[in-house]
Protein backbone atom coordinates (compact mmCIF):
# COMPACT_ATOMS: atom_id res chain seq x y z
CA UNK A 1 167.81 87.54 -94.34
CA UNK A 2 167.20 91.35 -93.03
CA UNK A 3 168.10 92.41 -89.35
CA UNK A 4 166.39 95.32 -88.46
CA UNK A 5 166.49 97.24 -85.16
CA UNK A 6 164.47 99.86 -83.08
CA UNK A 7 164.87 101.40 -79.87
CA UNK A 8 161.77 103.19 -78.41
CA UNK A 9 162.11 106.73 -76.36
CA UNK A 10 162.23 104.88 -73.32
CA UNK A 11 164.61 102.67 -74.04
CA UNK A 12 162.75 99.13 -75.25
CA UNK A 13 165.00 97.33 -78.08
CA UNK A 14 163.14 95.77 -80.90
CA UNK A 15 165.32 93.37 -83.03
CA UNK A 16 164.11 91.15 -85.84
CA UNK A 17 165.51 88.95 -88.51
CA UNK A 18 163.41 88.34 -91.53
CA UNK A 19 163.74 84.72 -92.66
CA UNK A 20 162.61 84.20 -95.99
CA UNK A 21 160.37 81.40 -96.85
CA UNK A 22 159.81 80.38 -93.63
CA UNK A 23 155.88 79.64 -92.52
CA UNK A 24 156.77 79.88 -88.31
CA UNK A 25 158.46 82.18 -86.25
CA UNK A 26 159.66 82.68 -82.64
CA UNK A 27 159.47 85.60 -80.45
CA UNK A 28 160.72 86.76 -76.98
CA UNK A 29 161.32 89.26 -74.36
CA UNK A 30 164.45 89.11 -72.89
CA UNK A 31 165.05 90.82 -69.27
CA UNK A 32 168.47 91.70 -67.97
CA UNK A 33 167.26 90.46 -64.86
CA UNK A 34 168.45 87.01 -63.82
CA UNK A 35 170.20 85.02 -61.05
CA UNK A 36 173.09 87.86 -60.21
CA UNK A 37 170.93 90.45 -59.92
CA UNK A 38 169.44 88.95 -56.65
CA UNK A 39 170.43 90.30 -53.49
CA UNK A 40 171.24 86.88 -50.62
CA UNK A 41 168.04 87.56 -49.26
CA UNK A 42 166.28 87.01 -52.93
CA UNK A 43 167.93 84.58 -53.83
CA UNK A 44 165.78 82.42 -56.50
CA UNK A 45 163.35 84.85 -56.79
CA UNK A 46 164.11 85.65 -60.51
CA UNK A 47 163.42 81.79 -60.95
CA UNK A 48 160.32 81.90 -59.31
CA UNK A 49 158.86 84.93 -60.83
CA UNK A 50 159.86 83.18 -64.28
CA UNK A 51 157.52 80.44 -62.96
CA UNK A 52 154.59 82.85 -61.49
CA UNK A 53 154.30 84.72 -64.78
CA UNK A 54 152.16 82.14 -66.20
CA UNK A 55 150.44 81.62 -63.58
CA UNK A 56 147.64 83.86 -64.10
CA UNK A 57 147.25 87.75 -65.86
CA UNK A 58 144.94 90.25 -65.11
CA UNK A 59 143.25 89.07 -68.37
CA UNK A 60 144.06 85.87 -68.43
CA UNK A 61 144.04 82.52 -66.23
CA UNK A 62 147.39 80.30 -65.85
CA UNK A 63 144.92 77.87 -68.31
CA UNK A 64 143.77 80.58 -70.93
CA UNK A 65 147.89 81.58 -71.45
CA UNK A 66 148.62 78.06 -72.29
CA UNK A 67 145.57 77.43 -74.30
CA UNK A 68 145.85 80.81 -76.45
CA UNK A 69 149.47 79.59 -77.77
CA UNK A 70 149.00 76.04 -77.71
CA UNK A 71 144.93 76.10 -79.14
CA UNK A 72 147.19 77.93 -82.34
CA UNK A 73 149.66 75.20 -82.66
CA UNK A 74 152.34 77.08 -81.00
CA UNK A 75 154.97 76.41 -77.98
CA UNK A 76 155.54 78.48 -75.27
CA UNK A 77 158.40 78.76 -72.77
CA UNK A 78 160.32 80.43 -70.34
CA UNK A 79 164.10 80.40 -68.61
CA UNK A 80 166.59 81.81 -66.45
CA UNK A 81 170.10 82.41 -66.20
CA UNK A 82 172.41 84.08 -64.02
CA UNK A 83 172.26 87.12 -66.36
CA UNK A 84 168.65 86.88 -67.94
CA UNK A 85 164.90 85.96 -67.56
CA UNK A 86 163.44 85.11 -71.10
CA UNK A 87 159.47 84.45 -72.19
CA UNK A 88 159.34 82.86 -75.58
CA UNK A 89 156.89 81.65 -78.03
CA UNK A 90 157.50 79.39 -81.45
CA UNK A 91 154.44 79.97 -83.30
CA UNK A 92 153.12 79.97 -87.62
CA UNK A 93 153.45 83.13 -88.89
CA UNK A 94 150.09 84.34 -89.11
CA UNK A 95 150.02 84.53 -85.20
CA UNK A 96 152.89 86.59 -84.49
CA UNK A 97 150.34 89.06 -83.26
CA UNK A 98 148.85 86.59 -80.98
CA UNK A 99 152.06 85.02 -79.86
CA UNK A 100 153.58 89.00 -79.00
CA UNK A 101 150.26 89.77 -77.21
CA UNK A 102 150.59 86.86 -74.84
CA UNK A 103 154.21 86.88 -73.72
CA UNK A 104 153.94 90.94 -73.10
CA UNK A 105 150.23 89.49 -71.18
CA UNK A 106 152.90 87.47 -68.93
CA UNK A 107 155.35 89.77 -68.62
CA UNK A 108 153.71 93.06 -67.88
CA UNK A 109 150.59 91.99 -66.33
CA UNK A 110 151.37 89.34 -63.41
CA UNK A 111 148.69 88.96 -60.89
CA UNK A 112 151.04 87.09 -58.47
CA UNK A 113 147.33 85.35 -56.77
CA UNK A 114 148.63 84.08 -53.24
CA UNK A 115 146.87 80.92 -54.08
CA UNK A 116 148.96 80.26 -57.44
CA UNK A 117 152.32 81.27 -55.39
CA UNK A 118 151.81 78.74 -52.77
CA UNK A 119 150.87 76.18 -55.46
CA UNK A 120 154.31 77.34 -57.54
CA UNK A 121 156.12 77.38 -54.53
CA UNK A 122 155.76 73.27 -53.96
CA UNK A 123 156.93 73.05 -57.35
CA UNK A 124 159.61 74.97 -57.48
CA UNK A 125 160.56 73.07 -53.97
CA UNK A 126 159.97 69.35 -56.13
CA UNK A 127 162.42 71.49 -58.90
CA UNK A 128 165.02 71.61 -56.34
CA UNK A 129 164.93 68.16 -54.98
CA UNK A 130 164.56 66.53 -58.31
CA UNK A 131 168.37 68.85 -59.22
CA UNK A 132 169.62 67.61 -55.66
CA UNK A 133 168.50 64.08 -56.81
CA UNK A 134 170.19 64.59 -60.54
CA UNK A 135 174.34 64.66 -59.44
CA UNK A 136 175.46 65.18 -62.73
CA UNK A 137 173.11 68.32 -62.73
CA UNK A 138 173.87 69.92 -58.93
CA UNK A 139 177.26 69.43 -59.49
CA UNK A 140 177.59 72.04 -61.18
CA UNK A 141 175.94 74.23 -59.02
CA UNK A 142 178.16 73.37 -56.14
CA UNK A 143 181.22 74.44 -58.57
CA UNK A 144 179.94 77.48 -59.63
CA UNK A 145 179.90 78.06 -55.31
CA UNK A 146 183.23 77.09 -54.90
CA UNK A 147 184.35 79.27 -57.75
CA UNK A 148 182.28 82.33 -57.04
CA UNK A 149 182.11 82.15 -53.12
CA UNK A 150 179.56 84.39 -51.07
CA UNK A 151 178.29 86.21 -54.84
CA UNK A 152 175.70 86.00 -56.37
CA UNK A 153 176.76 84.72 -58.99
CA UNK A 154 177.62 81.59 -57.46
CA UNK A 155 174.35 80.90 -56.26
CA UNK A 156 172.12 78.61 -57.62
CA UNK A 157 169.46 80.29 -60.02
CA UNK A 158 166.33 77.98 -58.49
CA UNK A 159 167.52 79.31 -54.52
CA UNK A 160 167.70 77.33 -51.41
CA UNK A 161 164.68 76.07 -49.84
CA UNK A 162 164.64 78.22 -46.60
CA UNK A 163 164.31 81.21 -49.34
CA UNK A 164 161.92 79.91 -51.65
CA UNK A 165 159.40 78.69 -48.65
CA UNK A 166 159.41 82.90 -47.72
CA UNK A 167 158.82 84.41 -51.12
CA UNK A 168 155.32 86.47 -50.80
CA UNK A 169 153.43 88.33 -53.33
CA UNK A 170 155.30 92.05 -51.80
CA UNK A 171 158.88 90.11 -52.62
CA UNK A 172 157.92 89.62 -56.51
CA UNK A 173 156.31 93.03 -57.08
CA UNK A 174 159.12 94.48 -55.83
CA UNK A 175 161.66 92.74 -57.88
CA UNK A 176 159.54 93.59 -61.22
CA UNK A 177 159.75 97.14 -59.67
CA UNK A 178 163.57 97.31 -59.73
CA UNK A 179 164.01 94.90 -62.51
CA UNK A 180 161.82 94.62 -65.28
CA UNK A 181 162.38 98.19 -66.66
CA UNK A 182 162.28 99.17 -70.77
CA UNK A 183 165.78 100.23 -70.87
CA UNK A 184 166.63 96.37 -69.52
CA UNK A 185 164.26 94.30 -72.07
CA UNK A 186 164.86 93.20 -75.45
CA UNK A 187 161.97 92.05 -78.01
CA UNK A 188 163.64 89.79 -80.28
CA UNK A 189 161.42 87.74 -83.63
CA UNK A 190 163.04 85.79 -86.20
CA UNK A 191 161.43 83.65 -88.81
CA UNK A 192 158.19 84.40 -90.62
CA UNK A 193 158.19 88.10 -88.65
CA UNK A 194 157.67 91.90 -90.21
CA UNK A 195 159.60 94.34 -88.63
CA UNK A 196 157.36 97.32 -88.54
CA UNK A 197 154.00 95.47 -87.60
CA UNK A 198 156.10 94.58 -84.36
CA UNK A 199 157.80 97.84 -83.71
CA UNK A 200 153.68 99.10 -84.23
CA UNK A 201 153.02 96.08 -81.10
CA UNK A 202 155.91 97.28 -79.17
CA UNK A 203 155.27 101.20 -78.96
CA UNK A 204 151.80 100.24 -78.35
CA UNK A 205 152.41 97.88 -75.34
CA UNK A 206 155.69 98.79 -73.87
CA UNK A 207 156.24 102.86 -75.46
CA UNK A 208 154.38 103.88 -71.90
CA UNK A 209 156.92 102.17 -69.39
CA UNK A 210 158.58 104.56 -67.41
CA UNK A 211 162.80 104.28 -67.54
CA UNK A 212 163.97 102.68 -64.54
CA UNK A 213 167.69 102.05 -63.44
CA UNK A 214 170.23 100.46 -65.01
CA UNK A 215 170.91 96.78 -64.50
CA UNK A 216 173.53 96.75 -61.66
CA UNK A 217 175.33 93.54 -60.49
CA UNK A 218 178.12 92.62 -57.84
CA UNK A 219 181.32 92.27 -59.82
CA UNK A 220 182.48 88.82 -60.42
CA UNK A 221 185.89 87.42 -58.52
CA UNK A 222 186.43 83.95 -59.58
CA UNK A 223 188.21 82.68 -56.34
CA UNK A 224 188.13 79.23 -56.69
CA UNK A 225 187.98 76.34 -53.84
CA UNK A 226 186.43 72.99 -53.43
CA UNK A 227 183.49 71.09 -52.36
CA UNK A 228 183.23 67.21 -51.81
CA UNK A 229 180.58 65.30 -50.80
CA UNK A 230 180.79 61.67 -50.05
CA UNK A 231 177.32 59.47 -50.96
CA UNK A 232 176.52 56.03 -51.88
CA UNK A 233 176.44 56.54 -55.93
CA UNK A 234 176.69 54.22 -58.67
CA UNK A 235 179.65 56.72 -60.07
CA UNK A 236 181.89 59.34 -58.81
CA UNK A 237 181.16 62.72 -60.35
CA UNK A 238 184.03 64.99 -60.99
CA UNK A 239 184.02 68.67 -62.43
CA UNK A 240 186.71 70.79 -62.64
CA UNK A 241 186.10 74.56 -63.00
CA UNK A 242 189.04 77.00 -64.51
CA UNK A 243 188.69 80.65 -64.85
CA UNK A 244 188.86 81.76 -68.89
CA UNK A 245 187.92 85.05 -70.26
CA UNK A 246 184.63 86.97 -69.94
CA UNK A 247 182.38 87.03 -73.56
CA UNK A 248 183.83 90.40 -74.24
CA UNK A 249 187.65 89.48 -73.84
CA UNK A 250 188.67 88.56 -77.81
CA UNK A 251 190.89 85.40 -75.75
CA UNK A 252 187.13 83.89 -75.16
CA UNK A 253 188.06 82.53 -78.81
CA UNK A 254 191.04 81.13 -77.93
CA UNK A 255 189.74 79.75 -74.75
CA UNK A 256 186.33 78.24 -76.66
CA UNK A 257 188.57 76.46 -79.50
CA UNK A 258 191.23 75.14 -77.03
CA UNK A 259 187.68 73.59 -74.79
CA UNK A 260 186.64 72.10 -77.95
CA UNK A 261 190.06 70.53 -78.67
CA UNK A 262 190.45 69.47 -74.87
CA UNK A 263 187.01 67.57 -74.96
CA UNK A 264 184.84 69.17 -77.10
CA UNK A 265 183.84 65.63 -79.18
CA UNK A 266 184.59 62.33 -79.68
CA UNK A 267 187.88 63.20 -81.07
CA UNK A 268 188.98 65.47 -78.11
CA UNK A 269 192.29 64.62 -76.14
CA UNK A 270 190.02 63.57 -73.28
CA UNK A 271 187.83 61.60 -74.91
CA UNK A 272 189.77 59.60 -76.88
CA UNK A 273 192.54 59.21 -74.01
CA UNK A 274 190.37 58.63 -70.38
CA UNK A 275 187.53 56.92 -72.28
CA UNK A 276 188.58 55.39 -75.63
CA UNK A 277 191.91 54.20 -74.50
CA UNK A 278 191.57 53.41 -70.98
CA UNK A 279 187.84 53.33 -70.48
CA UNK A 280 187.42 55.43 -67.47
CA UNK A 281 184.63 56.56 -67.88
CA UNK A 282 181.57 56.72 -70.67
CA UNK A 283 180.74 60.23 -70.68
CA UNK A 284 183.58 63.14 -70.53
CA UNK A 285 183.95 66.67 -72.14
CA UNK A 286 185.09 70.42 -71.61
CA UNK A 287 183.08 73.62 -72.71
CA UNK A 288 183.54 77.21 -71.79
CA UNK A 289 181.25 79.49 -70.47
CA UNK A 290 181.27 83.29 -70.20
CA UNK A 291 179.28 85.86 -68.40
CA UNK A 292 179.99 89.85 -68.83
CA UNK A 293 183.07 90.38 -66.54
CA UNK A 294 184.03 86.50 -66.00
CA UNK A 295 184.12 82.83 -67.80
CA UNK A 296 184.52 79.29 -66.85
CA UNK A 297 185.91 76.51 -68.54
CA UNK A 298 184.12 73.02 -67.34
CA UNK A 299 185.60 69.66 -67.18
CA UNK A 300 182.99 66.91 -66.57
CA UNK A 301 182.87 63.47 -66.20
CA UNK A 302 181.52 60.32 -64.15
CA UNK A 303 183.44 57.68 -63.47
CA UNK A 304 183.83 54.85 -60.80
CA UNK A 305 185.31 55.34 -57.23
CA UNK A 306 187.86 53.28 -57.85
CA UNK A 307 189.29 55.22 -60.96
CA UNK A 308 188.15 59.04 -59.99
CA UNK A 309 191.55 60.09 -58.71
CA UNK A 310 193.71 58.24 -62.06
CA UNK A 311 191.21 59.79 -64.58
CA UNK A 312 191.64 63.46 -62.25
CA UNK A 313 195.27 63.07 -62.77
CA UNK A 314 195.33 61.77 -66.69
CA UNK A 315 192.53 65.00 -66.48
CA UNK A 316 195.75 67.44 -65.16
CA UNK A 317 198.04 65.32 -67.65
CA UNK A 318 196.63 65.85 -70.96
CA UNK A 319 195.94 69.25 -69.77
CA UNK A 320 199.61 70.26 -69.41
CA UNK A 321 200.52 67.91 -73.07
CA UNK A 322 198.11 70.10 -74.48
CA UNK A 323 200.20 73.47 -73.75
CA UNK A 324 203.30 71.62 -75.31
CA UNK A 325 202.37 69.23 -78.21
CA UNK A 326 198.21 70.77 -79.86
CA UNK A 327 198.86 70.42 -82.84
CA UNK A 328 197.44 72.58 -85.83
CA UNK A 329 195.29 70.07 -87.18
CA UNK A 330 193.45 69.48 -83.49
CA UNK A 331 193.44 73.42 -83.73
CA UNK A 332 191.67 73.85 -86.87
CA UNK A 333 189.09 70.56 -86.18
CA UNK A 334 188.40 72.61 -82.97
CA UNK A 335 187.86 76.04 -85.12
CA UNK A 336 185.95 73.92 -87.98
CA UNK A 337 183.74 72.35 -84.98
CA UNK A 338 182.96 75.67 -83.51
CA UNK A 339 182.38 77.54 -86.44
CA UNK A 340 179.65 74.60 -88.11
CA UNK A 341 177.99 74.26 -84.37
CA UNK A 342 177.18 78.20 -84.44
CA UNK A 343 175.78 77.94 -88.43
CA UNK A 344 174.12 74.81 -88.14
CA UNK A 345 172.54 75.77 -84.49
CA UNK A 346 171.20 78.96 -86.02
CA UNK A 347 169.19 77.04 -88.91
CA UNK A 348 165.81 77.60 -86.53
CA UNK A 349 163.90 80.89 -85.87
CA UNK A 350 164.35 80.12 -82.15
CA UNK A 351 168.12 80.05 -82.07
CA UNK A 352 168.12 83.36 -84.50
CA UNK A 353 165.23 85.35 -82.07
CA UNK A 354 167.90 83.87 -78.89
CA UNK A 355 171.08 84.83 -80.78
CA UNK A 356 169.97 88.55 -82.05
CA UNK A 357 168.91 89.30 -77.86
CA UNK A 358 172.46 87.42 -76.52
CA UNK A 359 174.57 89.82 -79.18
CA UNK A 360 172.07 93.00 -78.67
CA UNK A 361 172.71 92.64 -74.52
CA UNK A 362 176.24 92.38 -75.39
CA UNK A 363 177.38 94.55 -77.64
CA UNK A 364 174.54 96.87 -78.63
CA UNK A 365 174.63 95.84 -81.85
CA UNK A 366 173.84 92.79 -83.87
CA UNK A 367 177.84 91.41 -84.93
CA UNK A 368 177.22 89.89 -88.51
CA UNK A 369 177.77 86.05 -88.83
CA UNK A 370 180.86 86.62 -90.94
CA UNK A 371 182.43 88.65 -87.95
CA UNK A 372 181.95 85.94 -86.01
CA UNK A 373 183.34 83.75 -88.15
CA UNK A 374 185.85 85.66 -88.59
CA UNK A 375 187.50 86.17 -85.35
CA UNK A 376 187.36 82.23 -85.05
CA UNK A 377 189.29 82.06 -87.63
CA UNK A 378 191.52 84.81 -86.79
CA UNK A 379 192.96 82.69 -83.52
CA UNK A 380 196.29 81.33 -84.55
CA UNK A 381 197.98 78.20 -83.26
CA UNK A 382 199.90 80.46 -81.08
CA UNK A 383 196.86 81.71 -79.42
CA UNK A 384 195.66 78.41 -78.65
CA UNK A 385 198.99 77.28 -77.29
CA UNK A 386 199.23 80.25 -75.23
CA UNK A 387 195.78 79.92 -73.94
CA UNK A 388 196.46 76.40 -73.04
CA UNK A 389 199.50 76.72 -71.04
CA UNK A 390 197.34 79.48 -69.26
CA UNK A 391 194.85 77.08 -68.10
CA UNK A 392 196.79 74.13 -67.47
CA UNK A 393 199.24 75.90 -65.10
CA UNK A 394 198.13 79.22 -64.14
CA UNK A 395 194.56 79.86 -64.08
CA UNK A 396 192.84 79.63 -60.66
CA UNK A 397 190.59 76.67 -59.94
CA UNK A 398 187.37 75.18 -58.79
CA UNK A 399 186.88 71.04 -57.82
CA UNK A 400 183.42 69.48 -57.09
CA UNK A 401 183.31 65.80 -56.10
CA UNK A 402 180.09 63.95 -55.33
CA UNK A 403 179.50 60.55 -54.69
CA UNK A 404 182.13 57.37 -53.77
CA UNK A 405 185.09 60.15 -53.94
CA UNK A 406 187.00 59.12 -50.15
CA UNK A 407 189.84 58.51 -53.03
CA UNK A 408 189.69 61.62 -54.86
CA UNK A 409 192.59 63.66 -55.10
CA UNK A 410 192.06 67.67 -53.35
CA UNK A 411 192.12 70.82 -55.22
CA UNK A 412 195.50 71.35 -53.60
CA UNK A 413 197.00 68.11 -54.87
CA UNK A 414 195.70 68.76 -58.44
CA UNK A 415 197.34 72.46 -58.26
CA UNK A 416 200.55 70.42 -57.25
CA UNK A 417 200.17 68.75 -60.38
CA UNK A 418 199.74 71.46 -62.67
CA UNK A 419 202.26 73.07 -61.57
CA UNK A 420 204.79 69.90 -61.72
């Protein structure tokens, strides 16, 4: 497999991975434009753009982009994050041409009709009451608020209601205006792909863009706090937010294999101890999560009324065990879990084209797999230890509660406990 990368004058990256043998591909544009780039005022408005992009070009109807990919064979997609916007395509690999030609349709030709927008707008409005009707989904959107107070990014990537219903056609066009510069996009292919016909497609397309600014965000300051919110649910929903390393921090190693250890499978401290032993609840886990100056490590699970505040406290329990008795073989299952979810999940053209524009934003370079790999397995035992007593005791905290939780413990009583 050959990565190859271009930058055009302007700015525009161009990364590709050549996957031999392969008869599909998958191509993007990735925008350094998502959720925390939002002033309070815009607030969803990267969401909803996302949305209005295929809703109609100045060459094409909202029907004609769906029918060009899918009349082809092909998929195509789009999401945001806090951090990015991304248009994608999975397509064979005679229509890479097609495929590029469509997404850079969407993305540099919006016609933002005022007819589509108020059509979008009730669905993005049925998007946020189906997540307010979803707890174990808007949970986590209330934690990232408690965590990330009065930032943006702690606010919820789809926007609140009041904000979404006064979106206009002036509001988008001025976010592409600030936003969607060259410098701040990344073309990424992987699969069935050749390098230079794209880099031909890109300087074509995007080598006339004008530089714009640089992607500027409100830096992060994890603060921590809680919400509850009592409701007549079958099951209490609990979710526990720590603050771990940001993706550049080398600890984010340490923190990811000590997650995976915690309640990363059914193996997993938590797992085996609040649902296999006790049976507390059916579903529980960890994972953690890292932006470019912060990270969070999750703990979720559902669980009765009755038993949310004993499995909170067995939570806060095998938390603290952890930071005295992981041993090495939980340590290396952890590192042997993370290191065959990254291989395996990169097996697909998809994952490649997502991974080469996640590493590109980061680092400005594409890290080899065996780098990777190897700072995995460069965190000792120690590490993990260390990182574990950090997070059980010291690290700063966010609680979110929904459903039959009158019983919960607080935030405050669960910092009691840690630090016991």
């Amino acid at each position: 497999m050959t990565i190859e990368l271009h930058t055009l004058s302007n700015g525009f990256r161009i990364v590709t991975e050549h996957m031999p043998g392969l008869e599909s591909a998958a191509l993007g544009i990735w925008v350094g434009a998502g959720g925390r780039h939002e002033r309070a005022e815009e607030n969803g408005i990267a969401h909803f753009l996302e949305h209005m992009a295929f809703k109609g070009t100045k060459r094409r109807s909202a029907l004609q982009i769906a029918e060009a990919i899918e009349d082809v064979g092909g998929y195509i997609n789009a999401y945001t994050s806090r951090e990015v916007t991304a248009y994608y395509a999975r397509i064979l690999k005679g229509d890479v041409a097609l495929a590029f030609d469509v997404i850079s349709d969407i993305v540099l030709n919006p016609i933002f009709d005022r007819g589509e927008i108020e059509v979008e707008r009730g669905v993005i409005l049925q998007e946020i009451g189906q997540a307010l009707d979803t707890p174990d989904d808007v949970i986590f959107d209330w934690l990232q608020e408690r965590a990330y107070p009065d930032q943006p990014i702690g606010r919820t990537i789809l926007g609140a209601e009041e904000r979404v219903k006064s979106f206009d056609r002036a509001d988008l066009s001025r976010f592409v205006g600030e936003h969607y510069c060259p410098e701040r996009m990344i073309l990424s292919a992987a699969g069935g792909v050749d390098h230079a016909e794209i880099v031909k497609l890109a300087e074509a397309t995007f080598g006339h863009l004008q530089k714009g600014q640089a992607g500027r965000y409100d830096p992060a300051a994890f603060a921590g706090g809680e919400y509850r919110t009592e409701k007549a649910l079958e099951q209490a929903h609990f979710a526990l937010g720590l603050e771990s390393p940001d993706y550049r921090d080398p600890a984010i190693y340490a923190a990811q294999i000590w997650s995976t250890a915690l309640g990363g499978g059914m193996s997993s401290r938590l797992f085996q101890e609040i649902r296999e032993k006790r049976g507390l609840c059916y579903s529980i886990y960890a994972s953690t999560g890292a932006y470019a100056d912060t990270g969070m490590t999750t703990i979720y699970a559902g669980t009765s009324g009755g038993q949310v505040r004993e499995l909170a406290e067995i939570t806060i329990d095998e938390m603290k065990r952890a930071a005295e008795d992981m041993t090495p073989a939980e340590i290396a299952r952890a590192r042997t879990q993370m290191k065959a979810g990254l291989l395996m999940g990169l097996e697909s053209p998809s994952a490649r084209a997502e991974r080469l524009a996640r590493m590109l934003s980061i680092w400005d370079r594409i890290p080899p797999l065996s780098e990777t790999v190897e700072r995995i397995d460069g965190v000792t035992d120690a590490d993990v230890r260390a990182m574990a007593e950090q997070m059980a005791v010291k690290a700063r905290a966010a609680l979110a509660l929904y459903g039959p939780v009158s019983g919960a413990p607080s935030l405050e009583t669960l910092d009691q406990r840690r630090a016991a």
